[in-house]
Protein backbone atom coordinates (compact mmCIF):
# COMPACT_ATOMS: atom_id res chain seq x y z
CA UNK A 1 -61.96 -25.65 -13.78
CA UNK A 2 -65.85 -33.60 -17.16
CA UNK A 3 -68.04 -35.71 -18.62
CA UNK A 4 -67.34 -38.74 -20.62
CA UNK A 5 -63.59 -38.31 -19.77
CA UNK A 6 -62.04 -35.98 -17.53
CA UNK A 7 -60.63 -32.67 -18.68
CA UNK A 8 -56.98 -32.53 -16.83
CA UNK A 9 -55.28 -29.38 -15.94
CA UNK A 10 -51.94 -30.26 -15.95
CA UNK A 11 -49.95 -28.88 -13.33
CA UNK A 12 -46.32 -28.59 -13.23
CA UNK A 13 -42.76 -29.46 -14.81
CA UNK A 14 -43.10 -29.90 -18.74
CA UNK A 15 -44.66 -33.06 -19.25
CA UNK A 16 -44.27 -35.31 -22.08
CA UNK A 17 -46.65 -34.33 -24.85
CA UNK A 18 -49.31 -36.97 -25.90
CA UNK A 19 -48.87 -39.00 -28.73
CA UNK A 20 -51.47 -37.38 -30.43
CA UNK A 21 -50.03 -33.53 -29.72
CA UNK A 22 -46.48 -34.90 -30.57
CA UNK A 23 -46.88 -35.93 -34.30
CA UNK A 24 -46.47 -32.26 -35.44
CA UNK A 25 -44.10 -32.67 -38.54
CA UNK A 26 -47.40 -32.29 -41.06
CA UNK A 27 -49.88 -29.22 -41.32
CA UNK A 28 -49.16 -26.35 -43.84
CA UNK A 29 -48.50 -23.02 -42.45
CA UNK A 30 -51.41 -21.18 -41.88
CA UNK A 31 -52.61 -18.17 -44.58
CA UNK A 32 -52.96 -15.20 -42.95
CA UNK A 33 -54.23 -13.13 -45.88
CA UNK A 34 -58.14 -13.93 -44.86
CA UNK A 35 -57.35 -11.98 -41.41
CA UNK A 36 -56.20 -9.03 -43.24
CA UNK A 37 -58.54 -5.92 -43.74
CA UNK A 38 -58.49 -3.73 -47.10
CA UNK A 39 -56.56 -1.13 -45.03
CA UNK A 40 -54.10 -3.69 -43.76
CA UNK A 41 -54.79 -4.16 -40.47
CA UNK A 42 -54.40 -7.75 -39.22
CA UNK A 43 -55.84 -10.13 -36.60
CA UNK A 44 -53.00 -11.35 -35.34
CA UNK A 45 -52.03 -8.20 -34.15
CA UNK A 46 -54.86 -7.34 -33.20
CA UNK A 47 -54.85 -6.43 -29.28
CA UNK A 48 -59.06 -5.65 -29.25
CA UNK A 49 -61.92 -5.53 -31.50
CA UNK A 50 -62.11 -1.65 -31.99
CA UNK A 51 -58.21 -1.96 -33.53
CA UNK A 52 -59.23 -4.34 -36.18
CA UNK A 53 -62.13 -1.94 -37.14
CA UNK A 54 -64.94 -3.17 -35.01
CA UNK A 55 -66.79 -5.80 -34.42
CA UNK A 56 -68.27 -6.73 -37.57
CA UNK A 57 -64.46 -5.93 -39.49
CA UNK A 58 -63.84 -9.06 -36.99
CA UNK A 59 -67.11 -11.05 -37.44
CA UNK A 60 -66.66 -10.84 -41.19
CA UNK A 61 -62.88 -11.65 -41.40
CA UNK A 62 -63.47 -14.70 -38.70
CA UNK A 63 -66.05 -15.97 -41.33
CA UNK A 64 -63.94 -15.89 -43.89
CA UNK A 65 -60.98 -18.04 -42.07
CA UNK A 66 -64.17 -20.30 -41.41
CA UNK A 67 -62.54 -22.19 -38.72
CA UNK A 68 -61.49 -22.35 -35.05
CA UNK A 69 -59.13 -24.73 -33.75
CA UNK A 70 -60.15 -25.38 -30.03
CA UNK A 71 -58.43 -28.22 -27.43
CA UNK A 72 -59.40 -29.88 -24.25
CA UNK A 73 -62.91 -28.91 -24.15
CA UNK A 74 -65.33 -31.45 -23.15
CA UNK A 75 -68.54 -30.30 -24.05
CA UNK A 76 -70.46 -31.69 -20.68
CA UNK A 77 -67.96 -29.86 -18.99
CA UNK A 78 -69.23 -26.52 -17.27
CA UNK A 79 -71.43 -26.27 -20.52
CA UNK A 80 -69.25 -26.43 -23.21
CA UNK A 81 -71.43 -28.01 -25.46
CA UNK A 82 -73.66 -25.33 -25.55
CA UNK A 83 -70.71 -22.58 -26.12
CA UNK A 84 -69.39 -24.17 -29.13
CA UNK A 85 -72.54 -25.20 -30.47
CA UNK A 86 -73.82 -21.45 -29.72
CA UNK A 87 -70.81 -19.86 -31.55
CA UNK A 88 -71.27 -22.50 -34.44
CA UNK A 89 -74.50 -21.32 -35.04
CA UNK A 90 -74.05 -17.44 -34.20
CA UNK A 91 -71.41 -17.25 -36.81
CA UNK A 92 -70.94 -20.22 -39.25
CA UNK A 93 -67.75 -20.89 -37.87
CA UNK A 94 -66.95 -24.82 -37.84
CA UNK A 95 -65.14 -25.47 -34.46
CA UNK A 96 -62.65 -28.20 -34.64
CA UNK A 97 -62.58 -29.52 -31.01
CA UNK A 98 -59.03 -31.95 -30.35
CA UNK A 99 -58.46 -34.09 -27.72
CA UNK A 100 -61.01 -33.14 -25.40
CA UNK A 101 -59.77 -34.75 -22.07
CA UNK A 102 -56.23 -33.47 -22.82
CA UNK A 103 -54.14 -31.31 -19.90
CA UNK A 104 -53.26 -27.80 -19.67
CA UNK A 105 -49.43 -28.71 -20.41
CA UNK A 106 -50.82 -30.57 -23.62
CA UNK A 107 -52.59 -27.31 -24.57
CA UNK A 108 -49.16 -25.10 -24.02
CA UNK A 109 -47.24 -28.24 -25.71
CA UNK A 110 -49.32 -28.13 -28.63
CA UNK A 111 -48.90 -24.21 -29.05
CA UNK A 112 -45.39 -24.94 -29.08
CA UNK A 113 -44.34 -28.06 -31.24
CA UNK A 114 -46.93 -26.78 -33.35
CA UNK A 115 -45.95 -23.44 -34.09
CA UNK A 116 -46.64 -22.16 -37.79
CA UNK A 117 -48.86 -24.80 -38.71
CA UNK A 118 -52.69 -24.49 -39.59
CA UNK A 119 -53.46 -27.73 -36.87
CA UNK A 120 -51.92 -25.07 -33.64
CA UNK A 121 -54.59 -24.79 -30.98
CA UNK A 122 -55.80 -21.05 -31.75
CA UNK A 123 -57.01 -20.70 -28.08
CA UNK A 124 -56.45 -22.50 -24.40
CA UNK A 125 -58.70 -23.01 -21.41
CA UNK A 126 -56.20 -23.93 -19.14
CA UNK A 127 -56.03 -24.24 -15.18
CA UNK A 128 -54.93 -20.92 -14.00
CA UNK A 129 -51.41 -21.20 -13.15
CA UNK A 130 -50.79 -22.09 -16.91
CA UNK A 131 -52.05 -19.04 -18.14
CA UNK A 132 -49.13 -17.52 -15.93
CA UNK A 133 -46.72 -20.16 -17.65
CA UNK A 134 -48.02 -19.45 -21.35
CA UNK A 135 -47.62 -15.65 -20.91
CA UNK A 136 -44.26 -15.88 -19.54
CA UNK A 137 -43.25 -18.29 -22.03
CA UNK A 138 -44.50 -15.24 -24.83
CA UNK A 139 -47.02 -17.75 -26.64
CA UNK A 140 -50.19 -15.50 -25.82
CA UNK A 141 -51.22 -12.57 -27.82
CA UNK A 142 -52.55 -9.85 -25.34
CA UNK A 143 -56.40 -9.17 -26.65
CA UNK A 144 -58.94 -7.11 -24.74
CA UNK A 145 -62.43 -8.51 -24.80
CA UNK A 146 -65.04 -5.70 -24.74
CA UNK A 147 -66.00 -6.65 -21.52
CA UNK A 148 -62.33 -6.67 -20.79
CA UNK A 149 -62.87 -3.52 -17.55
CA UNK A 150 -65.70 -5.51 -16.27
CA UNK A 151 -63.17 -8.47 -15.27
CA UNK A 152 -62.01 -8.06 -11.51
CA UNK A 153 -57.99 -6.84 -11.93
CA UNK A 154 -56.94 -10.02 -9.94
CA UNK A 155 -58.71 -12.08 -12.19
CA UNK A 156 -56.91 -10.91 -15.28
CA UNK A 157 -53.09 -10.42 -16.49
CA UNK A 158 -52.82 -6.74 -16.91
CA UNK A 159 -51.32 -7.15 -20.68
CA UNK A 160 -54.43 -8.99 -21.29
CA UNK A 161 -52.58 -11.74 -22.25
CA UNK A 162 -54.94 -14.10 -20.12
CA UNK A 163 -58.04 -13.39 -18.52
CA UNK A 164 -59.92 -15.58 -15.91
CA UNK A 165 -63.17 -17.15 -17.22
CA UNK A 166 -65.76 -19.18 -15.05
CA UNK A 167 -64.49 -20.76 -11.57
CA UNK A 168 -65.97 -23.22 -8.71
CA UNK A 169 -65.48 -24.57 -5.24
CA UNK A 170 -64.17 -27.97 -4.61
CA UNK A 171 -66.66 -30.17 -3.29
CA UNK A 172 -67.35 -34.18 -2.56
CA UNK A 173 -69.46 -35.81 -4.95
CA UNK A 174 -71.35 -39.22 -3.29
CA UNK A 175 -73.75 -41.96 -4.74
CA UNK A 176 -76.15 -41.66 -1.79
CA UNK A 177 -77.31 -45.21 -3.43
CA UNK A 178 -74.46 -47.04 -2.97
CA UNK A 179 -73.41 -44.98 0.67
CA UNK A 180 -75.40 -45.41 3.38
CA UNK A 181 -74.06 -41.91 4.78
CA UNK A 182 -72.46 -39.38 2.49
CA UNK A 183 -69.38 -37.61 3.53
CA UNK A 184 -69.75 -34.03 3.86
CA UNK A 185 -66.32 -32.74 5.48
CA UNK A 186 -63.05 -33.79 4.69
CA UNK A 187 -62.98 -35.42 8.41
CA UNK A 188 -65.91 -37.51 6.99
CA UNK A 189 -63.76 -38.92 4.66
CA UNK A 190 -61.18 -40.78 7.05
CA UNK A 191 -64.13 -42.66 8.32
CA UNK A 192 -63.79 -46.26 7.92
CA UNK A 193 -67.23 -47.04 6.25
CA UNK A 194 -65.49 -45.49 3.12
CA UNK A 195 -62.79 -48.15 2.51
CA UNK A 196 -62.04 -47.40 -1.04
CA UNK A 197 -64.45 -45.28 -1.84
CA UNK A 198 -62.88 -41.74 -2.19
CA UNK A 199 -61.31 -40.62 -5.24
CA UNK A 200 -59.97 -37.56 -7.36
CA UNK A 201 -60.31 -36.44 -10.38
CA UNK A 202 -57.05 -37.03 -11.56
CA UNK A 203 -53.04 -36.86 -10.22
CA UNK A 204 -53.11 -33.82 -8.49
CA UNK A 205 -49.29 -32.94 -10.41
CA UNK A 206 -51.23 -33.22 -13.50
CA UNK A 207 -55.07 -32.72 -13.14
CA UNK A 208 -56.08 -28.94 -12.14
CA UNK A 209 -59.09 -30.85 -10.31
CA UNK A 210 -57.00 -32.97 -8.11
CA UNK A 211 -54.68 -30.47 -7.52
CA UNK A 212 -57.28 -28.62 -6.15
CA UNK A 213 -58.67 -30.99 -4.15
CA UNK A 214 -55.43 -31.64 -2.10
CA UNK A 215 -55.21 -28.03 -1.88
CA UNK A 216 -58.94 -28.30 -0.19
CA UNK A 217 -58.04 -30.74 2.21
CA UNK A 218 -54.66 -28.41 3.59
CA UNK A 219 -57.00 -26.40 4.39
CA UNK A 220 -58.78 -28.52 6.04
CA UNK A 221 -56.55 -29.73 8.25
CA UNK A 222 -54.46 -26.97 9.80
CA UNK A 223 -52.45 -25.63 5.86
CA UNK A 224 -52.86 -22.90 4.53
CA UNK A 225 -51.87 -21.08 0.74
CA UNK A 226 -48.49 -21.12 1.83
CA UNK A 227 -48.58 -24.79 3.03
CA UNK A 228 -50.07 -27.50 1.03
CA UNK A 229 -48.14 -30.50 3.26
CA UNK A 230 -51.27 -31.09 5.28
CA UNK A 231 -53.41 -31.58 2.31
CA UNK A 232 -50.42 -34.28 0.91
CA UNK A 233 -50.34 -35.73 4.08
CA UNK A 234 -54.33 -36.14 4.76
CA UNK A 235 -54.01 -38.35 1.51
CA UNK A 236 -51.54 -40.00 2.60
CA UNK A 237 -54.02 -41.08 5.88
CA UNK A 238 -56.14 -42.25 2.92
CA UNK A 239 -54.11 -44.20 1.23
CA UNK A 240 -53.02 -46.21 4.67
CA UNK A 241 -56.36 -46.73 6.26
CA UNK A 242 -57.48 -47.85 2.31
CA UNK A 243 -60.11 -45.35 1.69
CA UNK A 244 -58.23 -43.73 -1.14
CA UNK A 245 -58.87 -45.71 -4.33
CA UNK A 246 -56.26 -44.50 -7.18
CA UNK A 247 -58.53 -44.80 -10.08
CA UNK A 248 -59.46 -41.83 -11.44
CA UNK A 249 -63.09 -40.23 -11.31
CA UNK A 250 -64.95 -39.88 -14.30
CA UNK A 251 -68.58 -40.45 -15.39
CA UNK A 252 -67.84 -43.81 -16.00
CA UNK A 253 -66.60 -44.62 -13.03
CA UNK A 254 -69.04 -43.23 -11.33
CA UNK A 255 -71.86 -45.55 -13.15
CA UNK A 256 -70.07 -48.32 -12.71
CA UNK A 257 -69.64 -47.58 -9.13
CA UNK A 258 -65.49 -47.77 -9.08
CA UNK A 259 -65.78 -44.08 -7.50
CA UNK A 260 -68.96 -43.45 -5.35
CA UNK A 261 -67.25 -41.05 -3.62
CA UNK A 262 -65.58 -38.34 -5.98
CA UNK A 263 -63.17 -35.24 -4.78
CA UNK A 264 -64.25 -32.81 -7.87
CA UNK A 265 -65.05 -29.07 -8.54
CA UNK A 266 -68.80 -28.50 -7.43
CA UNK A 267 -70.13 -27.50 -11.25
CA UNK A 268 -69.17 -30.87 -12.32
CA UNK A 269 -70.33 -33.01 -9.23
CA UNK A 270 -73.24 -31.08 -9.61
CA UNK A 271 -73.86 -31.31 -13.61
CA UNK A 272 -73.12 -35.13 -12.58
CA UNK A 273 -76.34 -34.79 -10.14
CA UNK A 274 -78.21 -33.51 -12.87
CA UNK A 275 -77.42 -36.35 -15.77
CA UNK A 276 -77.05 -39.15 -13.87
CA UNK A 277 -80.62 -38.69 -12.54
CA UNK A 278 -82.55 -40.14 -15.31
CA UNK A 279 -80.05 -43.26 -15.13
CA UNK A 280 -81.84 -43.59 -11.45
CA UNK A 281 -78.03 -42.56 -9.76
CA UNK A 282 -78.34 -40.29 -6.55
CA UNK A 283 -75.35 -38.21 -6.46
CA UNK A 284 -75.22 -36.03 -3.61
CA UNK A 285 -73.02 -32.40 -3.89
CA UNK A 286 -71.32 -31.01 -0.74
CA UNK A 287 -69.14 -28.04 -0.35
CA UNK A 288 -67.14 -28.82 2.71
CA UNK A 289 -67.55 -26.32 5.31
CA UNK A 290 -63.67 -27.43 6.47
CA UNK A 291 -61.88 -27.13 3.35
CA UNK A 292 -63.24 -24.04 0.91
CA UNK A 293 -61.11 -24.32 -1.96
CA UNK A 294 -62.16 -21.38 -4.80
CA UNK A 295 -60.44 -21.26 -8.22
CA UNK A 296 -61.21 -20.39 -12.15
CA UNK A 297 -60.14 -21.19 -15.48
CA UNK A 298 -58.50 -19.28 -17.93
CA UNK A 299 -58.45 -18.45 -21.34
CA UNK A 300 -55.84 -17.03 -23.50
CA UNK A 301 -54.65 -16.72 -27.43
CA UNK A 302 -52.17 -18.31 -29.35
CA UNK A 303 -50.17 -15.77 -30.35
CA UNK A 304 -49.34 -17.22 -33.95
CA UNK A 305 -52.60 -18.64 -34.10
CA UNK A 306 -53.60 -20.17 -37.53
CA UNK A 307 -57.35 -18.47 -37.24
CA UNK A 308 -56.47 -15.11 -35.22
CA UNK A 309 -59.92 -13.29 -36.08
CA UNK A 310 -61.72 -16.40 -34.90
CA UNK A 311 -59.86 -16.80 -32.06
CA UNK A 312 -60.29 -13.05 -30.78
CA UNK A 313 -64.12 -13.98 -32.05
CA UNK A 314 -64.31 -17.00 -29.77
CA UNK A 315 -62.93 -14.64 -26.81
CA UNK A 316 -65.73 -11.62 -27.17
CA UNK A 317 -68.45 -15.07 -27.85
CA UNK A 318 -66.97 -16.47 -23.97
CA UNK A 319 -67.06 -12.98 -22.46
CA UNK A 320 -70.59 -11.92 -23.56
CA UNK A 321 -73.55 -12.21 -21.70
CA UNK A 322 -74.71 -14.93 -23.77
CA UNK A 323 -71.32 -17.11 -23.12
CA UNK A 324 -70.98 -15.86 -19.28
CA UNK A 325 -74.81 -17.04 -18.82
CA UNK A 326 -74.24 -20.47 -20.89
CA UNK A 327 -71.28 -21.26 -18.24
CA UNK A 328 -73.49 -20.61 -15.60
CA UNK A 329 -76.11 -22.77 -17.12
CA UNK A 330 -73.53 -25.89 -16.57
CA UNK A 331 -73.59 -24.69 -12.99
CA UNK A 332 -69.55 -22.44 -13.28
CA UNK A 333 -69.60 -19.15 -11.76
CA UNK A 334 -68.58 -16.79 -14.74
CA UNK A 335 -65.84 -14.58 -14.00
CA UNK A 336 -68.36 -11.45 -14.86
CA UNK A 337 -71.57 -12.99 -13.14
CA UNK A 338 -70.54 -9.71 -10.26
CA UNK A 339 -70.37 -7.43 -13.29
CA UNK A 340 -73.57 -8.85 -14.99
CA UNK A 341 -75.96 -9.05 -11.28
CA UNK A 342 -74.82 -5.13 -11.41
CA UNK A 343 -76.26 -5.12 -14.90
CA UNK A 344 -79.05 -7.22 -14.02
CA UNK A 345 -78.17 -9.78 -17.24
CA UNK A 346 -77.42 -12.71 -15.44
CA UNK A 347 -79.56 -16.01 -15.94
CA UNK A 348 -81.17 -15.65 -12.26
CA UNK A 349 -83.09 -19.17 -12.60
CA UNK A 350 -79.30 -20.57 -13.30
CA UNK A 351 -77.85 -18.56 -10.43
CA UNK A 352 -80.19 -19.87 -8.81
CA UNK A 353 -79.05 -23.48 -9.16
CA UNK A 354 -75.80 -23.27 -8.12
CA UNK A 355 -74.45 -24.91 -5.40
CA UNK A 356 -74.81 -23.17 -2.55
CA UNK A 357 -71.45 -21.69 -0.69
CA UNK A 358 -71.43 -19.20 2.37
CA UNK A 359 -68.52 -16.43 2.70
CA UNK A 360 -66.33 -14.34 -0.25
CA UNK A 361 -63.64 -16.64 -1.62
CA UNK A 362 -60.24 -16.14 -1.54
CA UNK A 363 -57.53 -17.44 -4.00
CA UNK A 364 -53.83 -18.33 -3.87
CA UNK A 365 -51.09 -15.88 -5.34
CA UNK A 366 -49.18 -17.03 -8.50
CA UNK A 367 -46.17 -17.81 -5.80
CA UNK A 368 -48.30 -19.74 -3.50
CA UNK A 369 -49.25 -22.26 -6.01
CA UNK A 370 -46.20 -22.53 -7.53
CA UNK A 371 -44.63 -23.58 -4.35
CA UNK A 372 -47.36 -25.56 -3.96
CA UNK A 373 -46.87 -27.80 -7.38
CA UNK A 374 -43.67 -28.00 -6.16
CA UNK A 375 -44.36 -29.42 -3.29
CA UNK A 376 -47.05 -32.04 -5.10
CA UNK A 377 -44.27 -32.70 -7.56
CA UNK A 378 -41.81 -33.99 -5.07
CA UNK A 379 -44.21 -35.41 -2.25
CA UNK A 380 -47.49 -37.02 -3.55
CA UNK A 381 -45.82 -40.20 -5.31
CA UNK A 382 -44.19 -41.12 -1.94
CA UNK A 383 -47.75 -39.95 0.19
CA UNK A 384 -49.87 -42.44 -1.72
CA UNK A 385 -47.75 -45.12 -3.14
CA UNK A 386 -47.57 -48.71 -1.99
């Protein structure tokens, strides 16, 4: 699973990359020598710490490449800001940071166009379907964290090629300033006080977030995994009784009162309750009991990637109890927070904050969303157009 822009996770059909991800004729090919050891064993073969030699073999050879090429990672979102600038200062590595309200399909498109150069995203945090995509499409190196056993098996691709990292529920973010009565259901939200008020964060064939959200509101009303079409059609309701607004929810936005009612993954809505407090905003967080929509992010490694021992650094960094605890601190629930309550490491005061959810989530199959994008892809344009 955005801060001053919003982080997209783009979801189906190969998009057209950015102009800033297409411009990928310049960038020498990376030097691979620094990720070597003495006895010849390389990074970017790598498939876990212990086969490089251990962790400080892999601490010492990710100092010497000295850099880690990161995308779409907006530091207000679910903590970020604190991960990179933890890692920075753990390990002297300098994290160059592109692009960060790019898509998933930018991510893989980047991998791609950019392949043998020293500018190639060494790592992605993409929504989860694209770590399917990315492995299937061979651009992930499989790596095993340390903590690698500890991940749930449904939560991980059992190459290790991709690995789930920190997750949320969708929920409906409101300026109780600005709305006399804030929605908490997705039945709320066809009332008629909130004529164009209620927005996502994002296009829903593009943005991971909005995607989800539509996904939420099938649920909602009668759909299921199998079936997004309610969740398509429920928009479309929106969109003709005018409570749908088509700009797109962002902080901004949200100040300026375009969006006072925002369709978003609870960790942000709530990080947004949090900041926008000091700027005297009241922004409510609801999980709707009629739609409870669960999913995570997930990270994976760029198989050629120009930096390979910081990338596989970056990796054991997220999947520590330092980086599982710093997610949690921007209100995500870490893929290992069971593993880490076992262990009693988690950051119980942050736990603590979370919005609060009743019942065990459940999560579609790799199928089920596929047929769902596919359904999004061919039926949201004509749901919400006009």
């Amino acid at each position: 699973m955005t801060v001053s822009l919003p982080r997209k996770a783009a979801l189906g059909g190969a998009l057209a990359v950015v102009a800033a991800l297409a411009l990928s004729a310049c960038g020498a090919a990376p030097d691979n020598a620094s990720s070597t050891t003495k006895d010849g064993k390389s990074a970017a073969t790598a498939t876990s710490a212990a086969d490089f030699g251990g962790m400080d073999a892999l601490v010492a050879a990710a100092k010497k490449e000295g850099t880690l090429h990161t995308i779409a990672l907006p530091r207000d979102w679910a903590n970020y800001g604190a991960l990179i600038d933890g890692f920075q200062k753990k390990y002297g590595i300098k994290i160059q940071n592109e692009s960060p309200d790019a898509a998933s399909q930018d991510e893989l498109n980047a991998i791609t166009s950019r392949q043998g150069q020293d500018r190639a995203p060494d790592v992605i945090d993409v929504g989860g379907s694209f770590g399917l995509t990315a492995a299937q499409q061979g651009i992930l190196a499989p790596y095993k964290v340390a903590s690698y056993g500890d991940i749930p098996a449904a939560q991980k691709d059992a190459q290790a090629r991709w690995y789930n990292d920190y997750g949320g529920y969708i929920s409906i973010g409101c300026d109780a300033k600005r709305v006399k009565e804030c929605p908490t259901t997705f039945k709320d939200l066809l009332k008629p006080e909130y004529k164009g008020q209620v927005a996502l964060n994002g296009n829903p064939t593009k943005a991971g977030a909005a995607f989800a959200g539509v996904y939420a509101a099938a649920l909602a009303n009668g759909g299921s995994f199998d079936d997004i079409q309610p969740g398509i059609d429920f928009f479309g309701k929106l969109k003709k009784n005018g409570n749908f607004t088509p700009v797109e929810s962002t902080p901004a936005t949200i100040e300026k009162g375009e969006t006072p009612i925002s369709i978003d993954w609870d960790y942000l809505n709530a990080g947004y309750a949090k900041e926008f407090k000091a700027k005297g905003l009241d922004w409510k967080v609801a999980v709707p009991d009629d739609g409870k929509y669960a999913q995570y992010y997930t990270q994976g490694i760029n198989k050629n990637a120009p930096h390979p021992a910081a990338a596989r650094l970056w990796e054991e960094y997220l999947y520590s109890t330092e980086g599982q605890n710093l997610w949690l601190k921007g209100f995500a629930r870490p893929v290992l927070l069971p593993a880490m309550e076992k262990a009693g490491t988690v950051d119980k005061t942050a736990a603590a904050a979370l919005p609060q959810v009743t019942g065990t989530p459940t999560f579609p199959s790799d199928a089920q969303q596929t047929k769902a994008k596919t359904a999004l892809t061919s039926g949201w344009s004509k749901a919400v157009s006009g």
